[in-house]
Protein backbone atom coordinates (compact mmCIF):
# COMPACT_ATOMS: atom_id res chain seq x y z
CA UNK A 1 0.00 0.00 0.00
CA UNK A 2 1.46 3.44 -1.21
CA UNK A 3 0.90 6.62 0.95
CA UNK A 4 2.07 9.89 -0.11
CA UNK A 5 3.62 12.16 3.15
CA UNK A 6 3.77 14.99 1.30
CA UNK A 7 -0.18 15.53 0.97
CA UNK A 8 0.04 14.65 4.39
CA UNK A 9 2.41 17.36 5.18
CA UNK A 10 1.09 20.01 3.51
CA UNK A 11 -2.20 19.54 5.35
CA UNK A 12 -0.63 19.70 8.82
CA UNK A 13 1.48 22.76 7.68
CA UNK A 14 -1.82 24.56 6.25
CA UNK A 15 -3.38 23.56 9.55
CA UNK A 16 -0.41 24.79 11.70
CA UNK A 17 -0.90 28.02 9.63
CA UNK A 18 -4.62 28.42 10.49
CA UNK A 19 -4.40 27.75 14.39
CA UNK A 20 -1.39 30.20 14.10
CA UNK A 21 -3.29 32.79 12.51
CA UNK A 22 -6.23 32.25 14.95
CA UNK A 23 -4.37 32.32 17.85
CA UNK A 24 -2.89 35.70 17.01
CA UNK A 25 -6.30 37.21 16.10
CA UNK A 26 -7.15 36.26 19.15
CA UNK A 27 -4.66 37.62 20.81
CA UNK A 28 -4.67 40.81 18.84
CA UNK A 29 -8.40 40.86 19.72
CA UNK A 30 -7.84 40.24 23.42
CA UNK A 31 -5.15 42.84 23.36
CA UNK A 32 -7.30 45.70 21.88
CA UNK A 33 -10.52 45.32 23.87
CA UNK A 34 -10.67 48.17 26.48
CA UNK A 35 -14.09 46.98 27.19
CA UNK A 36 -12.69 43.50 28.76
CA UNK A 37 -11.03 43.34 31.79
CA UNK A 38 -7.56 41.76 32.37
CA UNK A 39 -8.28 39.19 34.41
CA UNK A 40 -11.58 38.30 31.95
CA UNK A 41 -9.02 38.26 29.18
CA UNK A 42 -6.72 36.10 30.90
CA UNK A 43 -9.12 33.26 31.48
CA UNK A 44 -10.49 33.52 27.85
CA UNK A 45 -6.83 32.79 27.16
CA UNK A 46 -6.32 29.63 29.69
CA UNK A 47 -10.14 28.31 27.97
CA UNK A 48 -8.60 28.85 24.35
CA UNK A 49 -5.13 27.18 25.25
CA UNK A 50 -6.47 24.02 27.68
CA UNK A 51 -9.40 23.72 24.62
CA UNK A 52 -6.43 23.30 22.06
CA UNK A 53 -4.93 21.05 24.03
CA UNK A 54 -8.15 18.82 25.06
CA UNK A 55 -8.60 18.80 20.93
CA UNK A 56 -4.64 17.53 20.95
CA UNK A 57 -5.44 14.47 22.99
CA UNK A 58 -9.18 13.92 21.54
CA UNK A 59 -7.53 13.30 18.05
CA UNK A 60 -4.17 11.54 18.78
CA UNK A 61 -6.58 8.94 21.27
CA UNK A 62 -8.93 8.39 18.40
CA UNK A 63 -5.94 7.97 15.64
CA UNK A 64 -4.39 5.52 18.45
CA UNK A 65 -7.69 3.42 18.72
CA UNK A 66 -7.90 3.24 14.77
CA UNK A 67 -4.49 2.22 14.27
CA UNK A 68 -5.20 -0.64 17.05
CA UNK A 69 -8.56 -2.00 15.52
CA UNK A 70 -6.38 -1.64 11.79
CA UNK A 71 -3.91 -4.15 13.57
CA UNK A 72 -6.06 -6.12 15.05
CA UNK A 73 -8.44 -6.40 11.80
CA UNK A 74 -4.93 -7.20 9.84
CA UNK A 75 -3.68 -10.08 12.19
CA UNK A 76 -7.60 -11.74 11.61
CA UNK A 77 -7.38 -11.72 8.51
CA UNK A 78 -3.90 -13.13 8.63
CA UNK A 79 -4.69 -16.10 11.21
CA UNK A 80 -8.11 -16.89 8.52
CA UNK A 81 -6.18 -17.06 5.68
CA UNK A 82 -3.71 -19.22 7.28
CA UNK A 83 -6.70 -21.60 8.44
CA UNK A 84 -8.00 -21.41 5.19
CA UNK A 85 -4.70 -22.17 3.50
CA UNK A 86 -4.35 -24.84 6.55
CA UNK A 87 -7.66 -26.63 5.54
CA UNK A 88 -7.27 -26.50 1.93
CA UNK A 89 -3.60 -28.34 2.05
CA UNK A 90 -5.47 -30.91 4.60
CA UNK A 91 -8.86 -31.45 1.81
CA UNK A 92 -5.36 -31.53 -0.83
CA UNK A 93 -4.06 -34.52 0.97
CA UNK A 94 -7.53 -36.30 1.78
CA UNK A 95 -7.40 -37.08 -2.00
């Protein structure tokens, strides 16, 4: 099976652009409001920073899980086509 990293790359750089980019508009944002006060702002931050990294661990856990059930799917159908193979060698012989 071929994959291509470089798609792969270019979609986490793009990504790693966006949060970038959102992070300081948010910050610029935080920075300019006069209405907002300083301790307000600095919990917005904390929320925006502990979300990101709640997000971080939500996707890596589900890529982990996917990868396992991939294996595990993999060594079934490894262990049935040895049976198979197993059982056709033993009907082979029978004759």
């Amino acid at each position: 099976m071929y994959t291509d990293n470089t798609d792969n790359k270019l979609i986490i750089l793009l990504n790693s652009v966006g949060v970038a980019i959102a992070y300081a508009m948010l910050g610029i944002s935080l920075w300019l409001s006069t209405d907002v006060p300083l301790a307000t702002k600095g919990y917005w931050g904390m929320a925006v920073l502990l979300l990101t990294l709640s997000l971080i661990n939500v996707v890596k856990y589900r890529f982990d899980h996917r990868s396992s059930e991939d294996r595990i799917r993999k060594i079934e159908e490894a262990r049935n086509e040895k049976l198979l193979e197993d059982a056709l060698m033993d009907s082979k012989q029978d004759y």
